[in-house]
Protein backbone atom coordinates (compact mmCIF):
# COMPACT_ATOMS: atom_id res chain seq x y z
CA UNK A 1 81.11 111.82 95.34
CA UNK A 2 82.57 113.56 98.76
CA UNK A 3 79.09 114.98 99.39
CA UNK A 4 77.46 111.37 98.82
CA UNK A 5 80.21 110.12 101.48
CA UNK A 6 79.38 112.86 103.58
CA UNK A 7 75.96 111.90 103.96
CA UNK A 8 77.01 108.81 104.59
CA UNK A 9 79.49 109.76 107.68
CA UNK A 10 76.63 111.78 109.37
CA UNK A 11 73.67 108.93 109.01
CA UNK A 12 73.41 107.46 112.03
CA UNK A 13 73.29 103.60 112.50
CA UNK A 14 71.04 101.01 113.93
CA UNK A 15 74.14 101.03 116.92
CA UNK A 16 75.69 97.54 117.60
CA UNK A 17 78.41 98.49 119.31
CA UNK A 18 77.84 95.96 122.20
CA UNK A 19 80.07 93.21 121.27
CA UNK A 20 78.79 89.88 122.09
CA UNK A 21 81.09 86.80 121.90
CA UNK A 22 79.91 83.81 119.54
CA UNK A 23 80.93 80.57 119.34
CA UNK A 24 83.04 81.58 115.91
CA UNK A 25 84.59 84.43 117.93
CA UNK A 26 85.92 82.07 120.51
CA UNK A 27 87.23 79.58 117.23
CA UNK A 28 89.12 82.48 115.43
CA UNK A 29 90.90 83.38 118.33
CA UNK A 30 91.65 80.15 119.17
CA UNK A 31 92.86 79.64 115.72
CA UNK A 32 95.24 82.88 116.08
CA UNK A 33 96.86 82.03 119.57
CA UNK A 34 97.69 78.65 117.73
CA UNK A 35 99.42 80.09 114.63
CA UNK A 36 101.21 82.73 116.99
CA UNK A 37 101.78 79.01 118.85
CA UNK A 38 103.02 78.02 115.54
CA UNK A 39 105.41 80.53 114.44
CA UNK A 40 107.21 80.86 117.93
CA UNK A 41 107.78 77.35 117.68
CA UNK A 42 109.24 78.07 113.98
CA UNK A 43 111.13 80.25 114.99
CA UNK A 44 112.91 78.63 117.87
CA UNK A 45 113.59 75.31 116.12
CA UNK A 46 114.40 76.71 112.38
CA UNK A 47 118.01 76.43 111.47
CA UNK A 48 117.94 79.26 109.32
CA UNK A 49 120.46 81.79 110.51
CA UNK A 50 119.62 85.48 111.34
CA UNK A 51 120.18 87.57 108.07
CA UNK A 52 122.72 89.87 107.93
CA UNK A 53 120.02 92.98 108.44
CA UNK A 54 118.61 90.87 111.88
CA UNK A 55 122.65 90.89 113.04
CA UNK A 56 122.95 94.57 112.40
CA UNK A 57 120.15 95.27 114.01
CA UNK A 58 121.04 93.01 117.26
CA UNK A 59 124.48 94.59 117.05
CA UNK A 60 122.67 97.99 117.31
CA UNK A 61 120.87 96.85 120.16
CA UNK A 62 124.53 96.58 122.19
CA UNK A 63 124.43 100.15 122.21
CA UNK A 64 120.87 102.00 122.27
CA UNK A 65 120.80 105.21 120.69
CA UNK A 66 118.36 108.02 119.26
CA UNK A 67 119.62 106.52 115.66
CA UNK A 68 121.82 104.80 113.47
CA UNK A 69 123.18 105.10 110.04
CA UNK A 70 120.21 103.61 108.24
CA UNK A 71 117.19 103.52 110.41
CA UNK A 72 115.59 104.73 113.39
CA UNK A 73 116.39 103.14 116.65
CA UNK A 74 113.29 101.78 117.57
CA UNK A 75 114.08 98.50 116.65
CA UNK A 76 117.32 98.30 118.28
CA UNK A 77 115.87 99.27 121.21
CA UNK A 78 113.06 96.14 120.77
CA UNK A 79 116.00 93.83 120.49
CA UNK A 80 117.73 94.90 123.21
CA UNK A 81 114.66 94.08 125.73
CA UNK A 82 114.30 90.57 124.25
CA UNK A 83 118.49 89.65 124.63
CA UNK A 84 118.78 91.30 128.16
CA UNK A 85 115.67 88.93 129.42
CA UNK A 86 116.02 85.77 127.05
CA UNK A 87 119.71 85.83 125.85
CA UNK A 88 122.24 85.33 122.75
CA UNK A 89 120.00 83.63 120.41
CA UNK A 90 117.98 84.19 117.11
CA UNK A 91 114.64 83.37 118.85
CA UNK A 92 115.29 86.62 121.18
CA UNK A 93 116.26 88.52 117.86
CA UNK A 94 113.21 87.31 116.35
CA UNK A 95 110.33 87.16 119.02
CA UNK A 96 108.42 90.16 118.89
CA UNK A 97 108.41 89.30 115.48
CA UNK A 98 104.84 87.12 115.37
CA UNK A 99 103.73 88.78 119.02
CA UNK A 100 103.76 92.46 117.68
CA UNK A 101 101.59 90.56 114.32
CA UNK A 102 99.66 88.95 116.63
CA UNK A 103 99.04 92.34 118.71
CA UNK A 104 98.37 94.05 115.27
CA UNK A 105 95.67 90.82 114.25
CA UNK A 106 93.66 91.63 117.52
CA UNK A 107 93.60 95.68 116.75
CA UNK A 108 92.20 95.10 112.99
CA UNK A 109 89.53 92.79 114.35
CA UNK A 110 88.51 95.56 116.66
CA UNK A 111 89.10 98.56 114.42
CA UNK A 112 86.44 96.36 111.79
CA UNK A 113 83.74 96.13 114.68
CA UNK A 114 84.32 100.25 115.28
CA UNK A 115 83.74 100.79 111.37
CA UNK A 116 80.70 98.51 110.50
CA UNK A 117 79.77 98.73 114.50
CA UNK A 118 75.97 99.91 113.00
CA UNK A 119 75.62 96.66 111.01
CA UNK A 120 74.44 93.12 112.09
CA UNK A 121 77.27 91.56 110.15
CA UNK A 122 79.91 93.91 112.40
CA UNK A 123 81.10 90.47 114.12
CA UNK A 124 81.59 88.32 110.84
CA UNK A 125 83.90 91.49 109.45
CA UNK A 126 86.33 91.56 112.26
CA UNK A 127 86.97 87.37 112.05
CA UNK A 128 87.23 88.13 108.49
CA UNK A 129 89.76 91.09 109.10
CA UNK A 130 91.96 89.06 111.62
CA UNK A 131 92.15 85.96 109.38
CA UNK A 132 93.20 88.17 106.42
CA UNK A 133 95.85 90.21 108.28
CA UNK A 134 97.19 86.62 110.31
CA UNK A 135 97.23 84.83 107.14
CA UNK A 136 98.90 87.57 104.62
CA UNK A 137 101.87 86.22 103.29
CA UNK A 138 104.01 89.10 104.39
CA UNK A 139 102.63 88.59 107.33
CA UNK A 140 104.20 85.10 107.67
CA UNK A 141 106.95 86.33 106.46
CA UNK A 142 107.34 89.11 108.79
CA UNK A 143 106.73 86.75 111.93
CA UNK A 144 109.96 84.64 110.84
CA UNK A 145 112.59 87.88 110.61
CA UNK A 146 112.51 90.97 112.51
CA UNK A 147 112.23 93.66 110.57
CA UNK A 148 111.32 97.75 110.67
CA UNK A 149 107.94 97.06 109.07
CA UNK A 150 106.66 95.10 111.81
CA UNK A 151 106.84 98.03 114.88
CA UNK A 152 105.85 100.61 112.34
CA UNK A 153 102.65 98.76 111.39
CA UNK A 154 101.64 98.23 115.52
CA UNK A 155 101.65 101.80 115.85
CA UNK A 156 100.16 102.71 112.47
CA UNK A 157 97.41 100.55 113.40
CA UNK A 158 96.66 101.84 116.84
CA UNK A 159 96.37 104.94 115.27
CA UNK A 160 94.53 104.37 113.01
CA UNK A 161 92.07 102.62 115.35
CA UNK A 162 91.69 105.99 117.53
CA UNK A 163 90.82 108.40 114.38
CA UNK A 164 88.55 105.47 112.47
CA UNK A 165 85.56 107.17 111.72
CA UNK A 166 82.20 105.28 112.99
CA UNK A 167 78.45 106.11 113.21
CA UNK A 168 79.30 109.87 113.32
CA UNK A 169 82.47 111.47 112.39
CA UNK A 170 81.46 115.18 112.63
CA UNK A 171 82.81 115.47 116.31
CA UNK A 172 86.52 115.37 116.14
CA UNK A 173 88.81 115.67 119.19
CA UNK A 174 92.12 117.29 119.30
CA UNK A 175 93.05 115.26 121.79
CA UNK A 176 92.47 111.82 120.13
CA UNK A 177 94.15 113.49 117.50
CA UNK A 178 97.44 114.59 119.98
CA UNK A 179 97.41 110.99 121.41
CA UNK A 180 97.42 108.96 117.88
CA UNK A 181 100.09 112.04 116.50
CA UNK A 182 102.07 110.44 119.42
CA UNK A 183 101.71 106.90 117.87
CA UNK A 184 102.94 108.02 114.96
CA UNK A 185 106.36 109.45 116.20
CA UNK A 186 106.60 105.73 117.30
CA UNK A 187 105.87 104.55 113.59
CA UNK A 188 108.51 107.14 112.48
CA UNK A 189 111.01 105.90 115.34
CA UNK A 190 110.40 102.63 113.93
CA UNK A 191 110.79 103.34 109.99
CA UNK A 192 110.26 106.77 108.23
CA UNK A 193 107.25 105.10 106.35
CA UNK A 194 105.44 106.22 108.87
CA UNK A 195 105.07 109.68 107.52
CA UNK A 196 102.67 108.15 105.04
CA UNK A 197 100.25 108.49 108.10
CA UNK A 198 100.82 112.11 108.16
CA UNK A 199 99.86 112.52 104.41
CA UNK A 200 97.14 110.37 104.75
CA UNK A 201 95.48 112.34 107.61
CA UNK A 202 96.15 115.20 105.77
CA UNK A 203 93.96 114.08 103.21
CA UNK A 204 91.33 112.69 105.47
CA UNK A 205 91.09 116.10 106.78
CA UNK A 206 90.55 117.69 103.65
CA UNK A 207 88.41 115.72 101.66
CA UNK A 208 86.22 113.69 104.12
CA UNK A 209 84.99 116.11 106.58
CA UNK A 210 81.65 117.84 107.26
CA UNK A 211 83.54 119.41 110.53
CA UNK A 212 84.64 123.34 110.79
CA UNK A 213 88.08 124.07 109.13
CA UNK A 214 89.31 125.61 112.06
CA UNK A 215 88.82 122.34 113.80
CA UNK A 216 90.19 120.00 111.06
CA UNK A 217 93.10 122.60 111.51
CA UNK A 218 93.44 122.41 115.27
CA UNK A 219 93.86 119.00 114.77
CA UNK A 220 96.19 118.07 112.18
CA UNK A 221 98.29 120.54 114.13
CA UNK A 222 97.83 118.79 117.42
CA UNK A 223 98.71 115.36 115.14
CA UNK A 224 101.83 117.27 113.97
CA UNK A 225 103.06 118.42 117.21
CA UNK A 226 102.13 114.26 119.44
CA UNK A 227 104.68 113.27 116.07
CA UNK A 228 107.67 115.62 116.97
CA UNK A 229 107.57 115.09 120.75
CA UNK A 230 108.11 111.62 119.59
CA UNK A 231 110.65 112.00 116.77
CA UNK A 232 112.27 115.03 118.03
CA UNK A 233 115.14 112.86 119.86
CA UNK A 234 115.65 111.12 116.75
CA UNK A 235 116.14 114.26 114.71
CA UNK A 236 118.23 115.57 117.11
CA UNK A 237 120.45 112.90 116.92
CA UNK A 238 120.20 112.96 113.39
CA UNK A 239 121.57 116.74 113.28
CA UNK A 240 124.33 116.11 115.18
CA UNK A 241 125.69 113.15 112.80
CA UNK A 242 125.75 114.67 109.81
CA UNK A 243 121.68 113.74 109.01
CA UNK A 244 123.06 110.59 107.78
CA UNK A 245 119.99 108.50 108.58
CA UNK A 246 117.82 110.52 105.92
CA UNK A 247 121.22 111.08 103.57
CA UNK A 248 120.63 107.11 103.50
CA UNK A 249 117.03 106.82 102.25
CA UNK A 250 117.26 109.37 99.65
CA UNK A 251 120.18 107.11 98.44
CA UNK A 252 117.84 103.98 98.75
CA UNK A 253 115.57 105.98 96.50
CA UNK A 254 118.29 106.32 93.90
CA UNK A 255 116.21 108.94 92.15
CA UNK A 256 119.80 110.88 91.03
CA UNK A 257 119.95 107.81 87.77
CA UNK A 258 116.20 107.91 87.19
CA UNK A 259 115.14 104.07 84.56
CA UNK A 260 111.49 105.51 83.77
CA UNK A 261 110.48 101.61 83.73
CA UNK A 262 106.75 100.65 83.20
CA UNK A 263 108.15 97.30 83.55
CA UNK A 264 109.85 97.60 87.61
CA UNK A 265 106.14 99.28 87.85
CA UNK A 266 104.43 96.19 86.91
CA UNK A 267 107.26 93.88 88.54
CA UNK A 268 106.35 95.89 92.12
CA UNK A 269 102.72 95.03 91.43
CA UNK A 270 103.33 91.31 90.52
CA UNK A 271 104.90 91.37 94.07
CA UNK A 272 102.11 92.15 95.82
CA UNK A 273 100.14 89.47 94.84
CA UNK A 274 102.91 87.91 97.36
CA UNK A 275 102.56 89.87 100.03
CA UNK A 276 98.58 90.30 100.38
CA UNK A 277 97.79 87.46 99.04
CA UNK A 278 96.53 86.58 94.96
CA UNK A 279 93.22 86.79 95.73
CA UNK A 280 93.42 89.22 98.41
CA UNK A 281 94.40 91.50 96.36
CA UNK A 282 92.29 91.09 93.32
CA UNK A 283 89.23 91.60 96.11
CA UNK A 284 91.09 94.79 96.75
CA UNK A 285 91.08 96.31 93.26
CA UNK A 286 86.92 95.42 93.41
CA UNK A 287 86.42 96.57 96.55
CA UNK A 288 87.38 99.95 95.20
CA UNK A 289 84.63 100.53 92.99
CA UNK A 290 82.24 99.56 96.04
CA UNK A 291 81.10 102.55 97.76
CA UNK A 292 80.43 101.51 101.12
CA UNK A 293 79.72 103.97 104.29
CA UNK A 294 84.00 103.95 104.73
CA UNK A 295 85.20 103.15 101.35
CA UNK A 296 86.60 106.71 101.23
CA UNK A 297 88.61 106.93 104.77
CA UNK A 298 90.36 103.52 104.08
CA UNK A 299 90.71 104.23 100.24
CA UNK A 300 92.97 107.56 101.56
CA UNK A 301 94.84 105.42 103.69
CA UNK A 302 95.95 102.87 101.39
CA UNK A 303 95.96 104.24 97.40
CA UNK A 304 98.24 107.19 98.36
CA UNK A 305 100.45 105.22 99.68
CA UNK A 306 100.46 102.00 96.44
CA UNK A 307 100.55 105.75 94.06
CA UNK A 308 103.99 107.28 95.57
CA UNK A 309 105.62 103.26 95.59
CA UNK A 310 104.19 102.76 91.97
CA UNK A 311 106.08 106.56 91.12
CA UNK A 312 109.34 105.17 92.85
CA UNK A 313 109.06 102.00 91.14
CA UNK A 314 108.31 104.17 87.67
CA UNK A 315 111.31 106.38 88.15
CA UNK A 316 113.91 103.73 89.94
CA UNK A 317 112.97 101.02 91.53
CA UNK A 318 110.91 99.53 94.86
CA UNK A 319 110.56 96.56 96.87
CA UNK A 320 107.58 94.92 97.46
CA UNK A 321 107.24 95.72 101.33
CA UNK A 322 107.26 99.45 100.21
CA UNK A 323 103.98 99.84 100.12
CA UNK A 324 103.17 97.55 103.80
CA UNK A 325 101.88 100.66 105.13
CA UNK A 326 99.23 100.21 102.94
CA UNK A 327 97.48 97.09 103.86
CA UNK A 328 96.03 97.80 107.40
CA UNK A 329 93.66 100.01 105.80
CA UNK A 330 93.30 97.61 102.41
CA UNK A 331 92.50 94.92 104.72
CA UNK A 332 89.83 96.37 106.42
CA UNK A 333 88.46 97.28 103.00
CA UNK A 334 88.45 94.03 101.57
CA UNK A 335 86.82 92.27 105.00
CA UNK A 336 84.06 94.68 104.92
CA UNK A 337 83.53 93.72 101.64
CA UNK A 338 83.58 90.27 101.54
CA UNK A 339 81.89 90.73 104.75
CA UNK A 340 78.03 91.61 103.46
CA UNK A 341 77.91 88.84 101.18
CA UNK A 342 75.29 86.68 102.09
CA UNK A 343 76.83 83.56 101.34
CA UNK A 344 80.90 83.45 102.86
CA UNK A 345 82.47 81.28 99.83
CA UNK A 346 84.47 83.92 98.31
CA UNK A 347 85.42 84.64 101.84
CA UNK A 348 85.86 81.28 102.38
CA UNK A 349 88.24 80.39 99.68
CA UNK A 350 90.26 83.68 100.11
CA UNK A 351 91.36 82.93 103.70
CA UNK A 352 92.24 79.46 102.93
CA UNK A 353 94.57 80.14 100.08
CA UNK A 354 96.23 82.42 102.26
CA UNK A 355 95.94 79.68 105.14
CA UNK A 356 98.09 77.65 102.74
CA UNK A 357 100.83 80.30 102.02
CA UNK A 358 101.41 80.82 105.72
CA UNK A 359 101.27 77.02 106.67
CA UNK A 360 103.81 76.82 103.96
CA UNK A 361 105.92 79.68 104.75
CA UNK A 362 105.88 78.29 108.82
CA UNK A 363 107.15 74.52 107.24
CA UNK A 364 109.59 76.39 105.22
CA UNK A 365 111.11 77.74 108.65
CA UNK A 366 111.42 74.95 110.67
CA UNK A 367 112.88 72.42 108.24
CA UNK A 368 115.17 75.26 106.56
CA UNK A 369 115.08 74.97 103.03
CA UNK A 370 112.24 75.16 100.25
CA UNK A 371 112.08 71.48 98.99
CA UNK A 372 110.72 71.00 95.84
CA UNK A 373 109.79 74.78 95.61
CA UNK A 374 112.83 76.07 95.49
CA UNK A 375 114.12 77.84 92.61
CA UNK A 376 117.28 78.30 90.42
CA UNK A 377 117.95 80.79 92.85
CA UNK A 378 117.47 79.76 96.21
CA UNK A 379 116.56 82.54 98.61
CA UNK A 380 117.60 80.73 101.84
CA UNK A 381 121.17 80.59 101.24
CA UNK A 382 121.37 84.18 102.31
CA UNK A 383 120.77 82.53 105.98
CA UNK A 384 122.72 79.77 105.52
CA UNK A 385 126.82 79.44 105.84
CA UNK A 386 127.46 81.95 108.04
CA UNK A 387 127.95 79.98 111.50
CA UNK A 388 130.61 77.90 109.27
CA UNK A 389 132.59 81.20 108.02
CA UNK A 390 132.74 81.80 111.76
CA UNK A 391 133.57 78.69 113.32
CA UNK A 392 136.53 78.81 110.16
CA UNK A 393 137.45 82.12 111.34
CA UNK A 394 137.67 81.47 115.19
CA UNK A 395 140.17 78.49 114.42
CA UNK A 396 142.46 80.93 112.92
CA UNK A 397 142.35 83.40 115.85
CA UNK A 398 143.18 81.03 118.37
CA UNK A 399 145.67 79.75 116.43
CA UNK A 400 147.42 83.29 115.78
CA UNK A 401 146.19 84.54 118.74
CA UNK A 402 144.44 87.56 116.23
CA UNK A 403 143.12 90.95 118.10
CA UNK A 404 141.38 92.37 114.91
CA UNK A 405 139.01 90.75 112.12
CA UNK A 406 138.68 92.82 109.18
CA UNK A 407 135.32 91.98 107.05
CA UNK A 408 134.89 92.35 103.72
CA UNK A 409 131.68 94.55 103.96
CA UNK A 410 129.09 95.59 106.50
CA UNK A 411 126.99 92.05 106.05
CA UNK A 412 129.70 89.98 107.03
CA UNK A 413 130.63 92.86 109.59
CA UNK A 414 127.48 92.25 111.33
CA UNK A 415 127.09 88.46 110.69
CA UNK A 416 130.96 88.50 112.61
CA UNK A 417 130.03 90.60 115.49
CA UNK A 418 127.01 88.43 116.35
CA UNK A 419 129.14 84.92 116.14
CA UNK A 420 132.28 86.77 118.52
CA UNK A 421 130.21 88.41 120.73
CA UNK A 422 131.82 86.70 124.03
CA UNK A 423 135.29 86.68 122.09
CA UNK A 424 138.12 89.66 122.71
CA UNK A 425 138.20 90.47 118.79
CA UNK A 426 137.72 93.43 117.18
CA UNK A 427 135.38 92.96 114.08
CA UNK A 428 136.22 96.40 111.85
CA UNK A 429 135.98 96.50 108.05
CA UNK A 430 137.83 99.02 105.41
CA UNK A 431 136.50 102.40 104.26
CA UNK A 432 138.35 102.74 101.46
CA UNK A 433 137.36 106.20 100.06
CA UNK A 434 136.79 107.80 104.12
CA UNK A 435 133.52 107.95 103.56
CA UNK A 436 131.09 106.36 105.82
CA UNK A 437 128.32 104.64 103.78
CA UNK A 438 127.23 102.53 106.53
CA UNK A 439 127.50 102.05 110.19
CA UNK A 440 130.55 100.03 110.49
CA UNK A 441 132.21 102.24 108.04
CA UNK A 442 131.14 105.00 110.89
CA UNK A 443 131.78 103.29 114.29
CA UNK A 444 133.43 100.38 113.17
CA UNK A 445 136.19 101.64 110.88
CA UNK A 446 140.02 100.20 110.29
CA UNK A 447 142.74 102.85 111.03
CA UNK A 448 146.03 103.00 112.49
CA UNK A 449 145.62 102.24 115.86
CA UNK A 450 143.62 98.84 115.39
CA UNK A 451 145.40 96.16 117.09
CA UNK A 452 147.64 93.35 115.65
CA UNK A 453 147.62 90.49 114.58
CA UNK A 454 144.97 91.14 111.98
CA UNK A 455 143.24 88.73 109.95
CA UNK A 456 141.59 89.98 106.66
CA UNK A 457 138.86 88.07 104.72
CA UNK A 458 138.25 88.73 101.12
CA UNK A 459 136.83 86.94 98.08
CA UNK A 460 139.30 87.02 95.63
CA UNK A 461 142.51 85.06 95.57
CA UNK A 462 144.55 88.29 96.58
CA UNK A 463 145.74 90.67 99.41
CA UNK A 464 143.51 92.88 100.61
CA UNK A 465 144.42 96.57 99.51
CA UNK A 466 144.82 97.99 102.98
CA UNK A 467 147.04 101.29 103.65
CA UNK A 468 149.31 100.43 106.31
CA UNK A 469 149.22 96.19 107.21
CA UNK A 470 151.87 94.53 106.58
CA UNK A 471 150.80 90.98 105.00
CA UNK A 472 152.07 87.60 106.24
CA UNK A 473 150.55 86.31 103.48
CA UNK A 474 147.06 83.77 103.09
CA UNK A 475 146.81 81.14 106.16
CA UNK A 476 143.75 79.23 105.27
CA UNK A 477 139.84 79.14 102.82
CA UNK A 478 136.46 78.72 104.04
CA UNK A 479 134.20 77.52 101.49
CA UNK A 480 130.51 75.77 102.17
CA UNK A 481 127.82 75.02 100.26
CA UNK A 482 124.92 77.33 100.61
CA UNK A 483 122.46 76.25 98.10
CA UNK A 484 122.70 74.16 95.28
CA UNK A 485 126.40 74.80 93.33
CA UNK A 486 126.23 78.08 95.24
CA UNK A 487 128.84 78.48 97.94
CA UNK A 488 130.05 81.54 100.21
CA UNK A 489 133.92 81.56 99.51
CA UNK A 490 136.30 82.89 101.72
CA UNK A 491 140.64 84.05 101.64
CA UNK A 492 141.77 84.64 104.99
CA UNK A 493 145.24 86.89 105.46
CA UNK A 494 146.67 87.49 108.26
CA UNK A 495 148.59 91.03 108.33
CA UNK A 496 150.56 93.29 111.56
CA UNK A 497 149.37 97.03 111.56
């Protein structure tokens, strides 16, 4: 089969890589700038409030680093651009959110066109790619929060765009190779799923090549060595703190207490009918069996990936937006497919159920809650309460003139320290065992020397168990409603060091 994809790689094509503007061009990318129009203006008007990951990441961004407990700093370091030049507000947490998507919509369309550049349907393929990618549910669900995924995707993608094979793929270039290893050290800088690229390549390399060893060698080192000019910073800082950014994910892995569950295997796959899309992703599985000209080079950048999440998920567990890294390449796959039939129905009806999902998810944001769609368990109320704790909170510091606030955990740590960021409060929590499992419990950590008055907050009806503060006793409750009979209730204490 490698020798019948070989053949494939060397044929050369008919050569239509002139692009030429249609009328339909022009309409998809009108259609794009207005959903980006769309989801900016979600954004700024939702009243969802950021979730407690978006406030750890903004309170991150207050002091840029090489790293931080849990992830790499790259997103931090986003964050901190959009606050310095738009403010203290959850649309400049959030913004790059739908731009970067929208960035990463525009590369797909182009990376189709270099793929299928030798066939007359080149320019139908990359509308088809960008309206896939725009309308992916994840998608819309990544331009509403900021999260790791979304930098690591820009940069897997504009790497993936400079080693995309098209009419010829027997000349490779080291340097091409240097510049996208580069892009990767960004993808690692913003999550570590970004090796994934690495193994991928490595596989490209291997299996897809017609090419001299010695110069598939030359440039998976050259790869290797653009990724640790990058990332090098990072695991320098890592070194000198303990390595406590990787100590982290192989504890998110939780492979010590292995399940061996067919059933979080098939629970992982019923999730990404959510994030691709439910027919999206059944065009995926049949696009597989297709062999078209690059069926192999985006079939090793996207089933290696969906294998290792599906082995996590057998042995553990894994969230859906594990396998994200996945679904550049799967995209392009499925457009190129859908792409040569002659009649666009299929194509048609795939976009628009997607089209739905995202109109949805963007109605969901600005009005704040799910209406008649949501569930026993509301997801929402994770964003929802938190400005209320607060404004309970800042009534009992002014009235007991308070110096310290200790949280009950890192959420409401970081929920705290985005509400009192103009107030002269210390927001700390309690390591109980003096052992840092997360950043406040590393920079952010009660001890002896924390000013008085101290207030405490803690959900059960007793004192806090804190060495060393002397408790006044319980001076006052918040409790609100944050979904249906669900509530976020609060003690508050007030204790002297």
């Amino acid at each position: 089969m490698v020798n019948r994809f070989q053949r494939h790689f060397t044929h050369q094509g008919i050569g239509h890589a002139s692009y030429s503007w249609t009328n339909a061009d022009i309409f998809t990318l009108a259609s794009l700038v207005f959903l980006l129009g769309a989801r900016l203006f979600a954004i700024f008007t939702t009243p969802l409030e950021l979730g407690v990951d978006e406030a750890q990441y903004w309170v991150w961004s207050q002091a840029l680093t090489f790293g931080y407990y849990s992830k790499p700093p790259l997103i931090a370091w986003i964050i901190g651009v959009s606050d310095s030049i738009i403010g203290h507000s959850s649309f400049s947490v959030r913004i790059f959110a739908p731009l970067i998507h929208f960035l990463i919509t525009l590369i797909l369309w182009r990376c189709a066109y270099k793929l299928y550049d030798d066939s007359p349907k080149a320019s139908r393929i990359g509308r088809i790619s960008a309206l896939l990618w725009a309308l992916m549910p994840a998608v819309g669900l990544g331009s509403s929060v900021i999260s790791t995924d979304t930098p690591m995707l820009l940069f897997w993608c504009l790497a993936l765009y400079l080693i995309l094979p098209s009419n010829s793929v027997t000349h490779l270039s080291a340097r091409i190779y240097l510049i996208a290893g580069l892009l990767v050290g960004l993808a690692l800088l913003s999550k570590y799923a970004g090796i994934y690229f690495m193994l991928c390549v490595s596989l490209w390399l291997m299996t897809a090549h017609v090419s001299s060893y010695s110069k598939r060698f030359l440039c998976f080192v050259t790869l290797n060595v653009g990724v640790l000019i990058v990332i090098s910073p990072n695991l320098i800082w890592n070194l000198n703190n303990g390595l406590v950014t990787i100590l982290h994910l192989s504890e998110n892995a939780n492979l010590s207490q292995p399940s061996y569950s067919f059933n979080e295997v098939k629970e992982f796959w019923q999730g990404q009918f959510f994030v691709f899309g439910p027919l999206s992703l059944v065009c995926f599985f049949t696009a597989i069996f297709k062999r078209e000209r690059h069926s192999l080079f985006l079939l090793v950048f996207s089933i290696p990936i969906f294998l290792i999440i599906s082995i996590q998920a057998y042995v553990k567990e894994a969230n859906a937006n594990w396998a994200v890294a996945a679904y550049p390449a799967a995209t392009l796959l499925v457009a190129g497919w859908l792409g040569n039939f002659t009649r666009q129905t299929f194509s048609a009806v795939t976009i628009f159920i997607n089209a739905v999902l995202s109109i949805t998810i963007i109605s969901v944001v600005i009005v704040g809650h799910l209406g008649e769609l949501t569930p026993d368990s509301d997801p929402l109320r994770r964003v929802r309460g938190w400005g209320s704790l607060a404004k309970d909170l800042g009534m009992q510091v002014n009235l007991h003139e308070a110096k310290t606030i200790i949280a009950d955990r890192r959420a409401t740590a970081s929920i705290l320290k985005w509400y009192f960021h103009e107030e002269p409060v210390h927001i700390v929590v309690h390591d109980s065992d003096n052992k840092p499992s997360n950043h406040f419990e590393l920079n952010f950590n009660y001890n002896k020397s924390t000013p008085s008055p101290i207030i405490a907050l803690s959900e059960k009806e007793e004192v806090p168990a804190i060495d060393g503060v002397e408790w006044v006793g319980m001076i006052g409750t918040s409790n609100h409603e944050i979904a249906k009979e669900k509530y976020r209730n609060y003690y508050i204490y007030l204790g002297n060091n």
